[in-house]
Protein backbone atom coordinates (compact mmCIF):
# COMPACT_ATOMS: atom_id res chain seq x y z
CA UNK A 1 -34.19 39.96 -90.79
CA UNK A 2 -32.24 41.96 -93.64
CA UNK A 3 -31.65 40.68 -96.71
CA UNK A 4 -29.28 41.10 -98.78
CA UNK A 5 -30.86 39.86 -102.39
CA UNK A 6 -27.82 40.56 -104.92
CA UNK A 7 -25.70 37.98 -103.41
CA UNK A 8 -28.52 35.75 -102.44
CA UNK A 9 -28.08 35.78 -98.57
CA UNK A 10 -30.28 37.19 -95.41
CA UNK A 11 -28.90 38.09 -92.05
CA UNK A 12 -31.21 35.52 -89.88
CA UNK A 13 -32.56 35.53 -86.53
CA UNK A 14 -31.76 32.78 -84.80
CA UNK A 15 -32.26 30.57 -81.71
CA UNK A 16 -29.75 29.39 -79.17
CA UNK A 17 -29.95 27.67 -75.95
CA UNK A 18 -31.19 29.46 -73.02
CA UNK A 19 -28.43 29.76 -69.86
CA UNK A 20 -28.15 26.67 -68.08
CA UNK A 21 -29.15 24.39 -70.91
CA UNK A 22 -25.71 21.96 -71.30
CA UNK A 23 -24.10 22.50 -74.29
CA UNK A 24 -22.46 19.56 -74.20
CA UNK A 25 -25.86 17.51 -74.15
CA UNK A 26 -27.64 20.17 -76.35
CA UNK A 27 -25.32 19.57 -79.08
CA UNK A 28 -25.08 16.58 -80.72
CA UNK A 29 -23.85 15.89 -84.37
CA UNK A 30 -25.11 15.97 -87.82
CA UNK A 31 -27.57 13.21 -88.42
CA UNK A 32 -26.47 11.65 -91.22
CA UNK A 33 -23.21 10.31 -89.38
CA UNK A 34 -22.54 6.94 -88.20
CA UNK A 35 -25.41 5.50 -90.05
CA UNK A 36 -23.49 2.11 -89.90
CA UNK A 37 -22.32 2.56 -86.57
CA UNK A 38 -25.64 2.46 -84.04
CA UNK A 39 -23.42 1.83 -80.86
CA UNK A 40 -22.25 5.58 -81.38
CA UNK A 41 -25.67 6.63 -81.47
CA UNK A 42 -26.40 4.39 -78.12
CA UNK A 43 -23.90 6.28 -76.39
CA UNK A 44 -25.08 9.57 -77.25
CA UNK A 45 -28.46 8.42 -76.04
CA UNK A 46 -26.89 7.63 -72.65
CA UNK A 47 -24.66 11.09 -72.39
CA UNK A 48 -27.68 13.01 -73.05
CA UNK A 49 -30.68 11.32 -70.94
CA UNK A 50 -33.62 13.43 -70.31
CA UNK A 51 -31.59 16.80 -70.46
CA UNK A 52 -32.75 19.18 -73.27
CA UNK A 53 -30.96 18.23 -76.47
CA UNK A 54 -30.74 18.36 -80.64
CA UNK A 55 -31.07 14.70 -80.04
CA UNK A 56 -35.07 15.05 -79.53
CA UNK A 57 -35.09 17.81 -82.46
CA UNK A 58 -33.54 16.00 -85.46
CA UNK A 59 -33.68 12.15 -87.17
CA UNK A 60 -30.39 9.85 -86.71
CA UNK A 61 -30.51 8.32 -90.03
CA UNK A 62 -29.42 5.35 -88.10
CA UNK A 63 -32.82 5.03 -87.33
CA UNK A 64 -35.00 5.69 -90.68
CA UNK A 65 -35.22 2.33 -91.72
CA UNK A 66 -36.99 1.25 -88.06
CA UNK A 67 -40.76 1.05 -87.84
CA UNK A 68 -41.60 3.80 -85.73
CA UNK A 69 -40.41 6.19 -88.40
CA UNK A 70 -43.75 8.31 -87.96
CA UNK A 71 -44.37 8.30 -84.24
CA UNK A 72 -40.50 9.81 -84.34
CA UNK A 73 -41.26 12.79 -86.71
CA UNK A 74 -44.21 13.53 -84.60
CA UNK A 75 -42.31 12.97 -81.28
CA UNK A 76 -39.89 15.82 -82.80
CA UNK A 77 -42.39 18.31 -84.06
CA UNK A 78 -43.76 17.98 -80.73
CA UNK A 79 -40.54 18.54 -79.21
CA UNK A 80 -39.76 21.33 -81.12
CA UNK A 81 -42.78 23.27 -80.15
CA UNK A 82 -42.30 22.51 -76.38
CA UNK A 83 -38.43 24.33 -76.52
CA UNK A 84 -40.14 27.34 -78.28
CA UNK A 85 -43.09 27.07 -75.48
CA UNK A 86 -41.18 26.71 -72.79
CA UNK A 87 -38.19 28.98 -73.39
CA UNK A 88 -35.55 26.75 -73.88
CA UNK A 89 -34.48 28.49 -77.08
CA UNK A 90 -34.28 32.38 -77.32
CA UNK A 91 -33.73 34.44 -80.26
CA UNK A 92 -30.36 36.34 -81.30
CA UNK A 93 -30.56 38.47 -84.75
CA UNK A 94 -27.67 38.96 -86.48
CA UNK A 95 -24.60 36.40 -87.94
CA UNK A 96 -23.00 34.51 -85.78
CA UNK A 97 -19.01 33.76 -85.92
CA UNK A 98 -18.54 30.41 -85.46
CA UNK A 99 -14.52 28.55 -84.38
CA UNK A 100 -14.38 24.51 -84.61
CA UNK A 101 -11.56 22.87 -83.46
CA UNK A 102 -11.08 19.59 -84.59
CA UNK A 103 -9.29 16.61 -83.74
CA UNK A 104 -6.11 17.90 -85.70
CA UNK A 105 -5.79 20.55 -83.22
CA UNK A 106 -6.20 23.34 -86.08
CA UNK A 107 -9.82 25.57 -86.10
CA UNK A 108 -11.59 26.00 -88.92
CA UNK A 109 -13.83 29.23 -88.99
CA UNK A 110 -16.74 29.83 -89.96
CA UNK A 111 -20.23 32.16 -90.34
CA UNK A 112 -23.93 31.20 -89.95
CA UNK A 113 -25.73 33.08 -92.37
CA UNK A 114 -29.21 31.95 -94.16
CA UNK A 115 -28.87 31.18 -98.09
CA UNK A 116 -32.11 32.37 -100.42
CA UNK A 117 -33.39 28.94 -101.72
CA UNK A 118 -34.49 31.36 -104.71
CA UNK A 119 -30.67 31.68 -105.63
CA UNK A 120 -30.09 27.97 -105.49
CA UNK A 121 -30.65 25.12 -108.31
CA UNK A 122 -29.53 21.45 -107.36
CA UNK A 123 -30.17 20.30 -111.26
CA UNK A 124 -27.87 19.01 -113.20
CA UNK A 125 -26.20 22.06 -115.22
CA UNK A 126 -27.06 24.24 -112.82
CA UNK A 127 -26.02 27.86 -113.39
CA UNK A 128 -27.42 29.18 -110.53
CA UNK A 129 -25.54 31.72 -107.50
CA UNK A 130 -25.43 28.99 -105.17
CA UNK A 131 -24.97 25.61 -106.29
CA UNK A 132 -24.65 21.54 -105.72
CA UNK A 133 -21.12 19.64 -106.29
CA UNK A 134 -22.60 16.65 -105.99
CA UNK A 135 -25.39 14.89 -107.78
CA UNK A 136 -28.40 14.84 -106.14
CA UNK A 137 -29.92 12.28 -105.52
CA UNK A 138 -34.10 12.81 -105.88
CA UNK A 139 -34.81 9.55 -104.63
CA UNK A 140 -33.66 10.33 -101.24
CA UNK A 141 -35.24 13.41 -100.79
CA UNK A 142 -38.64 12.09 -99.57
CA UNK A 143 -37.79 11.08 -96.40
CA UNK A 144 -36.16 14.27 -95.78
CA UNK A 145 -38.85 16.30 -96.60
CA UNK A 146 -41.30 14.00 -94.66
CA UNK A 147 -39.07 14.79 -91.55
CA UNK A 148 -39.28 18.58 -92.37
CA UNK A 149 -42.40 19.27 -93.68
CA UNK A 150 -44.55 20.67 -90.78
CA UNK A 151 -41.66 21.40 -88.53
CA UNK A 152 -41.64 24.94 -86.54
CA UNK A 153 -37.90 24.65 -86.79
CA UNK A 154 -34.65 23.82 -88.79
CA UNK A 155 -31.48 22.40 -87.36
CA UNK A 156 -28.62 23.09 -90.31
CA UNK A 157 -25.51 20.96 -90.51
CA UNK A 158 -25.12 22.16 -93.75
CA UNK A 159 -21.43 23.46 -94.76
CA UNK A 160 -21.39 25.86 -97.76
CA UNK A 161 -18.46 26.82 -99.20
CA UNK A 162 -16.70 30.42 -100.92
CA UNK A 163 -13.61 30.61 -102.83
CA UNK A 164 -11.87 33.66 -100.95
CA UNK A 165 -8.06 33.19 -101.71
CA UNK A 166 -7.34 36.94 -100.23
CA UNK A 167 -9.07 35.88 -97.03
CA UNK A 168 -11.50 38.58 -97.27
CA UNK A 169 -14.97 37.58 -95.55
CA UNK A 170 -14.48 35.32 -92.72
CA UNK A 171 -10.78 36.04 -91.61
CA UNK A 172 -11.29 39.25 -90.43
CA UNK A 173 -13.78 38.17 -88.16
CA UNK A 174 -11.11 36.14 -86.34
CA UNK A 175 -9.18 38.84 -85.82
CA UNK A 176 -11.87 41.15 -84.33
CA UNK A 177 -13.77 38.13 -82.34
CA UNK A 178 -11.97 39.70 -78.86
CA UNK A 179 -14.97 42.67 -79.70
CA UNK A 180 -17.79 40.22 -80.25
CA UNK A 181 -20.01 38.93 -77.60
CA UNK A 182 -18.95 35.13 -76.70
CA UNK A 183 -22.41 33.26 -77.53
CA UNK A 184 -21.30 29.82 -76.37
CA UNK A 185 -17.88 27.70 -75.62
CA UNK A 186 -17.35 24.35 -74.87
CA UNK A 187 -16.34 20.89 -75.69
CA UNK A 188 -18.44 18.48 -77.76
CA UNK A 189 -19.37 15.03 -76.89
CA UNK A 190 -17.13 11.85 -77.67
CA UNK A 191 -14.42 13.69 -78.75
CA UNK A 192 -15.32 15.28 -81.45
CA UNK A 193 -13.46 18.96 -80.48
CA UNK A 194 -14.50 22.13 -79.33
CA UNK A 195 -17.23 24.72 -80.72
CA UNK A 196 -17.32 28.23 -79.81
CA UNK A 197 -19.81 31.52 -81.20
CA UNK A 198 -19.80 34.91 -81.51
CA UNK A 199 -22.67 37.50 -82.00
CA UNK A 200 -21.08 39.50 -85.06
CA UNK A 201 -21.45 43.48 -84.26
CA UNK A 202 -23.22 45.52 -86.87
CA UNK A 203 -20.01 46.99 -88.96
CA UNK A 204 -18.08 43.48 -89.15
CA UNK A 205 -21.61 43.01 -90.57
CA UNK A 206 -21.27 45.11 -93.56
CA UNK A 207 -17.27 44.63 -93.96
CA UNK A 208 -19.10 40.99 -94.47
CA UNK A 209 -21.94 41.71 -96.94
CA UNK A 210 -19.20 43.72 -99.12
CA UNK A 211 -16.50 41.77 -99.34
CA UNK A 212 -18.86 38.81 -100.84
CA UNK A 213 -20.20 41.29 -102.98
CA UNK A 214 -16.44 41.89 -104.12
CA UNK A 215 -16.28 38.07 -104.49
CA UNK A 216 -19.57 38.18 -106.60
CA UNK A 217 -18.46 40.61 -109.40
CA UNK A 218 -18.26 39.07 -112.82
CA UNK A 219 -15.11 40.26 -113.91
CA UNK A 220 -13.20 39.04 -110.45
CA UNK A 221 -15.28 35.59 -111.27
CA UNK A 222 -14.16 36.06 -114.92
CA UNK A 223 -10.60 36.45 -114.04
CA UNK A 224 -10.13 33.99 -111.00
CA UNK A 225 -11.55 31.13 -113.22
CA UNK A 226 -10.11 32.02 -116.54
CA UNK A 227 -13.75 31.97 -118.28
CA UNK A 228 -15.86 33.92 -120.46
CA UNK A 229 -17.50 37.14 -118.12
CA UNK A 230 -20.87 35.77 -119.50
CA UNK A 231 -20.55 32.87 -117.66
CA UNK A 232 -22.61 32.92 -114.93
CA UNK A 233 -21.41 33.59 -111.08
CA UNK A 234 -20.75 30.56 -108.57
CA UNK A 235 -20.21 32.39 -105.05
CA UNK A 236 -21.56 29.40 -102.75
CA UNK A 237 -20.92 25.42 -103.45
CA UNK A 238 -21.85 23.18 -100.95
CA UNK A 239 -19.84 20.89 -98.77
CA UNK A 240 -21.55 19.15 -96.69
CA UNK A 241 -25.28 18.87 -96.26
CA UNK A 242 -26.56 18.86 -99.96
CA UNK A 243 -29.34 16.96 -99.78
CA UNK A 244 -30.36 18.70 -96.73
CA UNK A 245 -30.17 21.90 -98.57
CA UNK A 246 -32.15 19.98 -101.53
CA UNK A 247 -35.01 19.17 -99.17
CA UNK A 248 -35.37 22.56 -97.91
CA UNK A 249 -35.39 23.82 -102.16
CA UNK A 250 -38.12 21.25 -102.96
CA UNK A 251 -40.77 22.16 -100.08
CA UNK A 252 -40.13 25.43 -100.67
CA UNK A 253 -40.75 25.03 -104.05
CA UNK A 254 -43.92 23.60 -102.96
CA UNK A 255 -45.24 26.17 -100.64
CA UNK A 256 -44.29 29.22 -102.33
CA UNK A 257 -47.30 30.12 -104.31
CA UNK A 258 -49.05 29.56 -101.15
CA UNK A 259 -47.40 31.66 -98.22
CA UNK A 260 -45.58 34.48 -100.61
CA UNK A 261 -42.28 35.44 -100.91
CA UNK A 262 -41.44 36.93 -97.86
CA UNK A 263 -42.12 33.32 -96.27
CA UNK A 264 -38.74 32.47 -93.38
CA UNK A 265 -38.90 29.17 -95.67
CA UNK A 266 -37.45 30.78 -98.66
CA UNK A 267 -34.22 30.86 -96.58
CA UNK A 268 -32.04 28.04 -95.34
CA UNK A 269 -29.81 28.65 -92.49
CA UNK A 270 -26.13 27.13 -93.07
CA UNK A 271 -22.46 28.06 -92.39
CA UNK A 272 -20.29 28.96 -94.62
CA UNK A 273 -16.40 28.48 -94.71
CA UNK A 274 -13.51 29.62 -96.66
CA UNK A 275 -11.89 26.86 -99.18
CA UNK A 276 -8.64 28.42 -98.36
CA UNK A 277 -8.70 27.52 -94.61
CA UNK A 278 -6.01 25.64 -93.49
CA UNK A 279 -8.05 23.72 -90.82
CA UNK A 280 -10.43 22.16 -93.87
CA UNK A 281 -9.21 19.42 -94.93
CA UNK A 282 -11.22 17.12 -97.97
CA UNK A 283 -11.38 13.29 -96.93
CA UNK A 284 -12.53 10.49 -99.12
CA UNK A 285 -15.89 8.96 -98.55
CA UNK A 286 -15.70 5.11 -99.07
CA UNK A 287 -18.37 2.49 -100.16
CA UNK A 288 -19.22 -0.61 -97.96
CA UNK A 289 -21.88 -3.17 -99.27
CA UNK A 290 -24.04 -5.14 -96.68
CA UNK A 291 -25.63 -8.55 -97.61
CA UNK A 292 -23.18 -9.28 -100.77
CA UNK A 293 -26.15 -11.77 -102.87
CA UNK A 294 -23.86 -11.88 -106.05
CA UNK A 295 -20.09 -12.67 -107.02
CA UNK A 296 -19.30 -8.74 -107.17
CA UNK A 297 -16.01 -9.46 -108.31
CA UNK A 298 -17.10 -11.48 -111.34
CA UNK A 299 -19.73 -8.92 -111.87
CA UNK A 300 -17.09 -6.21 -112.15
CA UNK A 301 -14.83 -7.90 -114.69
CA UNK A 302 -18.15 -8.38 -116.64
CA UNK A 303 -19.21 -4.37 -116.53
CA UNK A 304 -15.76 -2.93 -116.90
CA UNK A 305 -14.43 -5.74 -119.30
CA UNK A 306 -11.01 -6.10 -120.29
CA UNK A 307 -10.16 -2.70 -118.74
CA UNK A 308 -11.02 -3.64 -114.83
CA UNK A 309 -7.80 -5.79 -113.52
CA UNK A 310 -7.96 -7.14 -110.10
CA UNK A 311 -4.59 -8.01 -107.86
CA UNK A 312 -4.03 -8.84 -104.47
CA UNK A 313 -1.90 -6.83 -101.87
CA UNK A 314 -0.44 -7.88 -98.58
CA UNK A 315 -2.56 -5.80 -96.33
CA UNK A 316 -4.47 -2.57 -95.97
CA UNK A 317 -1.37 -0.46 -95.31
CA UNK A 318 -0.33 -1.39 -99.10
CA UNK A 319 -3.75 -1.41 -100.06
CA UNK A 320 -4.26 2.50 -99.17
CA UNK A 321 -0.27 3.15 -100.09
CA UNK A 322 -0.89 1.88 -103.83
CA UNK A 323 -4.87 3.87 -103.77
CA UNK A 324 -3.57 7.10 -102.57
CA UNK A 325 0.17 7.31 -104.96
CA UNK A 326 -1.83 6.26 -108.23
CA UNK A 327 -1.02 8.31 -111.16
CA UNK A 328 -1.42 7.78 -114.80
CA UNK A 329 -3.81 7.41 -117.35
CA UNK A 330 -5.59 4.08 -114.85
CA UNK A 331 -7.72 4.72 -111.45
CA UNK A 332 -6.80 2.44 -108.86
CA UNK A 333 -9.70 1.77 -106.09
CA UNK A 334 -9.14 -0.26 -102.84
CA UNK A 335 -11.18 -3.69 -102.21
CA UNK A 336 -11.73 -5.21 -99.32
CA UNK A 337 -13.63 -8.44 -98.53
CA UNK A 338 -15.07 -10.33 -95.80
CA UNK A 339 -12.18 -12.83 -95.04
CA UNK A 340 -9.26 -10.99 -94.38
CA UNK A 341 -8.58 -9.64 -98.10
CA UNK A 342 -7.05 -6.88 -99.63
CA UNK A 343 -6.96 -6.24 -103.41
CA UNK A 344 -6.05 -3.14 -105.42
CA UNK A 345 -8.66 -2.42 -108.81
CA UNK A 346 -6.98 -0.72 -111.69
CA UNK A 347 -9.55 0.91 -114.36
CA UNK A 348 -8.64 1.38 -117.72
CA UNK A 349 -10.05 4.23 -120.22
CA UNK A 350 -12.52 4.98 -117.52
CA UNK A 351 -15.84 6.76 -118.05
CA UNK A 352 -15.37 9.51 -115.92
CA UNK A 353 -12.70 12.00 -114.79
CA UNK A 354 -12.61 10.10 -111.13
CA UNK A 355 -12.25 6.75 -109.81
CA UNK A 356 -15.39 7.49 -107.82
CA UNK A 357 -17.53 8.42 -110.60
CA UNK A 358 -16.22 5.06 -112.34
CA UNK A 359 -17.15 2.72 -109.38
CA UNK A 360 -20.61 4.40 -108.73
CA UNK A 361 -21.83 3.77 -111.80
CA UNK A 362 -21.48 0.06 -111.46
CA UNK A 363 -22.54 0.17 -107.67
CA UNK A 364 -25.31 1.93 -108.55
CA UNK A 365 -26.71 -0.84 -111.14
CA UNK A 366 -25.03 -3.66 -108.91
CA UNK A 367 -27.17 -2.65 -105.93
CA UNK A 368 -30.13 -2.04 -108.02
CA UNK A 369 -30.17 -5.49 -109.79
CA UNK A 370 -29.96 -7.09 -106.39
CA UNK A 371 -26.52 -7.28 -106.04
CA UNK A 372 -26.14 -6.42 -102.00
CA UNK A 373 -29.09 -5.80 -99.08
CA UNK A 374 -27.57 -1.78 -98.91
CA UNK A 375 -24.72 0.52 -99.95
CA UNK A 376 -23.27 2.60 -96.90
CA UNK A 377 -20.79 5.82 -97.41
CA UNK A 378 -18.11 5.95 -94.61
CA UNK A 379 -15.24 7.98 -93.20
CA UNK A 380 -12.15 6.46 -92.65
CA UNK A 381 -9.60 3.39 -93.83
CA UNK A 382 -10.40 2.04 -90.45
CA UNK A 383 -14.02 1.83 -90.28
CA UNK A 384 -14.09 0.45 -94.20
CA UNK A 385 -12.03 -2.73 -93.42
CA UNK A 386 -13.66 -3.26 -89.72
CA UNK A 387 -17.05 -3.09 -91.80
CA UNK A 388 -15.67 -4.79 -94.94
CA UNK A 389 -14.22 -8.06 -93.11
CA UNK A 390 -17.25 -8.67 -92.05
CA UNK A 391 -19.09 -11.74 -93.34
CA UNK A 392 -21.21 -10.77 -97.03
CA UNK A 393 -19.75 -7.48 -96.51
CA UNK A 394 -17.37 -5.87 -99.10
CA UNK A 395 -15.83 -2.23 -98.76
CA UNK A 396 -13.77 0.30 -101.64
CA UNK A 397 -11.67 2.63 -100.14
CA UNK A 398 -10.90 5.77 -102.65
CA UNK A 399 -7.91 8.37 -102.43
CA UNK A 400 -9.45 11.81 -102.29
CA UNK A 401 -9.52 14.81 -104.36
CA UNK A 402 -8.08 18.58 -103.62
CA UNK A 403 -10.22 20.84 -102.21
CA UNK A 404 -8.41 23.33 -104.85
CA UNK A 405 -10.10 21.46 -107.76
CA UNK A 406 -13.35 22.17 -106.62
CA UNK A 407 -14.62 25.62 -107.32
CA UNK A 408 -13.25 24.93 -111.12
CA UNK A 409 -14.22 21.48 -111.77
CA UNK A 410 -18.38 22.55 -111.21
CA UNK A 411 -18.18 25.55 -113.39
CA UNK A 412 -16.58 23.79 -116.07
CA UNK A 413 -18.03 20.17 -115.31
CA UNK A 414 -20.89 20.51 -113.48
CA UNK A 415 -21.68 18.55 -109.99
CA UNK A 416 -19.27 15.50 -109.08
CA UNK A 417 -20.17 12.28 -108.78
CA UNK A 418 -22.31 11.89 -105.29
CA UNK A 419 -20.08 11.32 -102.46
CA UNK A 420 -16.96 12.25 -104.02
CA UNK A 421 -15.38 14.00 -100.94
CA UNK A 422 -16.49 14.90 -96.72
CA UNK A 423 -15.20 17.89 -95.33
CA UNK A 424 -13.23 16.48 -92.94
CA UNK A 425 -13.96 12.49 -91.08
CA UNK A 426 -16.94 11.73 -89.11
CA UNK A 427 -16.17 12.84 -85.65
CA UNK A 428 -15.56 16.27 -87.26
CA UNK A 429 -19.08 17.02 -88.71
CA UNK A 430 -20.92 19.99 -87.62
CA UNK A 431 -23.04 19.51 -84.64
CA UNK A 432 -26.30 21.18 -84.03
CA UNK A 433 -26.31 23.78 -82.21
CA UNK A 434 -28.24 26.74 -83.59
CA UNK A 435 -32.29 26.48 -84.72
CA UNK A 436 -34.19 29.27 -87.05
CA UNK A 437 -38.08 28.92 -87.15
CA UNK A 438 -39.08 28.25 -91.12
CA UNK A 439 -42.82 28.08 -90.23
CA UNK A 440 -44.64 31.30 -90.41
């Protein structure tokens, strides 16, 4: 594996599928989806049977709060071992090219490359090469790193983004993919769109390595940002996947005086795509609360005071209309509660620069003081007011922000509130589809 330390990123080996493994069984997607939603999770269970699959190599999150949380992790360690033993996976060196097509019908593009945990801070004020954009949530790392300490092998659905306006590091690779070797093709399960890969040749390589290099340099940082050349560079911000990223940071973290530097754990696999693509899209994440125990309405007008105003709407249609057009000096936030109703929140003189910022920090204390059984983040208007109208449910649906803000807003602000924004809805998550071995 080279690395390439400057710009904090190694060329990895990888493993794939051997021929005649099903792709479309092997490949399922990123765990932390449809946590809400277990009848997804049944049906991926039936699609993929006993046939060799992700599914046996990573932890629905669905699933973290049953009891057999242990025998699981073990199941998949086992698991893991058994593809390496038995061939299932095979190695390829080298980045891999990577086309998504999504439910849109645009692709977005992207390039699997591993990230040097070295290079990366998830603190608050973080001025490190590669970065968070959301907070980070320590609490809910321990789970995560129960799941991956001991394991042979790492699974990424972690999205990283660059800033490339001039369409410098991936785009060419789209353009010379006819040259590359075609690593896999095909069409993902319960339509979530189409994934293909391709084994990047050795010059496209170095084209690669340099032009994030050119992205790197202080003065083009300097300049695209309008800030001091001091200021320290930001080449990769996350997207999707943070804590994921966070969990591989703190066991490496642990480990390192142990097993050296040189250790395939220092190194997180991810892909990375362009902020400029056309195909990526930012969606809002939205809140639904299970088990309401308090008035959370009442509670509301007694946090925000005489700045929170509550009014009904007609529907959800109006709801999302009045959410997504708001402009002016108050943040507007969808409700939605179990018994048919819709009701728009305006915020006065908020406490932070986005309506999600704002409500988290009374969800946050709401849930801890007892408030509701569990918070849940979701995609889509649709699946916050099928949730929300449940009985003791409530939901907030929240407009989202533009993927233009975001490369400015953390150098200047620091990370956004958690759960601010999803690169694109549920169904059009990464799947897993390539491993990397992080044990020695």
């Amino acid at each position: 594996m080279k690395t390439i330390s400057d710009i904090g990123i190694q060329i990895p080996q990888v493993h794939l599928p051997k021929p005649g493994v099903d792709p479309q069984k092997w490949a399922v997607i990123a765990c932390d989806q449809f946590t809400s939603e277990p009848e997804y999770w049944n049906e991926v269970e039936k699609i993929v049977g006993d046939a060799p699959s992700t599914l046996r190599l990573t932890f629905p999150e669905v699933y973290l709060e049953d009891a057999d949380g242990e025998a699981r992790i073990r199941n998949i360690q086992s698991a893991m071992k058994n593809c390496m033993d038995e061939g299932v996976l095979q190695p390829h060196d080298g980045f891999i090219y990577v086309e998504r097509e999504t439910l849109r019908g645009k692709t977005r593009k992207g390039l699997m490359l591993c990230l040097d945990l070295e290079r990366y801070d998830y603190n608050k004020g973080s001025s490190s090469l590669i970065r968070a954009t959301e907070g980070t949530i320590v609490e809910r790392l321990p789970p995560r790193i129960k799941i991956r300490e001991g394991a042979l092998l790492e699974f990424p659905h972690i999205l990283v983004l660059i800033d490339d306006p001039g369409k410098t590091v991936i785009e060419p690779l789209s353009a010379a993919k006819g040259q590359f070797t075609k690593l896999y093709d095909f069409d993902l399960m319960l339509g979530s769109g189409h994934l293909a890969g391709f084994a990047v040749d050795a010059d496209h390589e170095n084209r690669v390595v340099e032009a994030l290099r050119a992205l790197a340099k202080p003065e083009t940082f300097a300049a695209k940002y309008g800030v001091d050349r001091s200021l320290p560079v930001l080449l990769f911000a996350m997207g999707d996947g943070n804590h994921s990223l966070a969990t591989a940071k703190a066991i490496w973290e642990k480990i390192k005086g142990e097993v050296g530097m040189d250790h395939p754990a220092r190194y997180a696999l991810v892909e990375i795509e362009n902020v400029h693509d056309e195909a990526l899209e930012f969606e809002p994440i939205h809140r639904v609360l299970f088990g309401l125990r308090k008035d959370i309405f009442a509670e509301m007008r007694s946090f925000f005071g005489a700045n929170y105003t509550y009014s009904a709407v007609a529907d959800g249609e109006e709801m999302i209309r009045r959410v997504d057009q708001a402009d002016g000096q108050k943040q507007l936030v969808g409700a939605v509660g179990g018994g048919g109703k819709f009701g728009v929140i305006e915020i006065a003189n908020p406490s932070t620069n986005l309506a999600v910022g704002t409500l988290q920090s009374f969800l946050d204390l709401f849930v801890k003081n007892g408030g509701a059984e569990k918070i849940d983040y979701v995609h889509g208007a649709d699946v916050v007011e099928r949730l929300s109208l449940q009985a003791g449910n409530v939901g907030f649906y929240l407009a989202g922000m533009h993927k233009n803000e975001l490369f400015k807003t953390v150098i200047l602000d620091g990370a956004l509130p958690r759960k601010t924004f999803s690169m694109g809805e549920a169904k059009e998550k990464r799947f897993y589809m390539e491993a990397r071995k992080i044990a020695g």
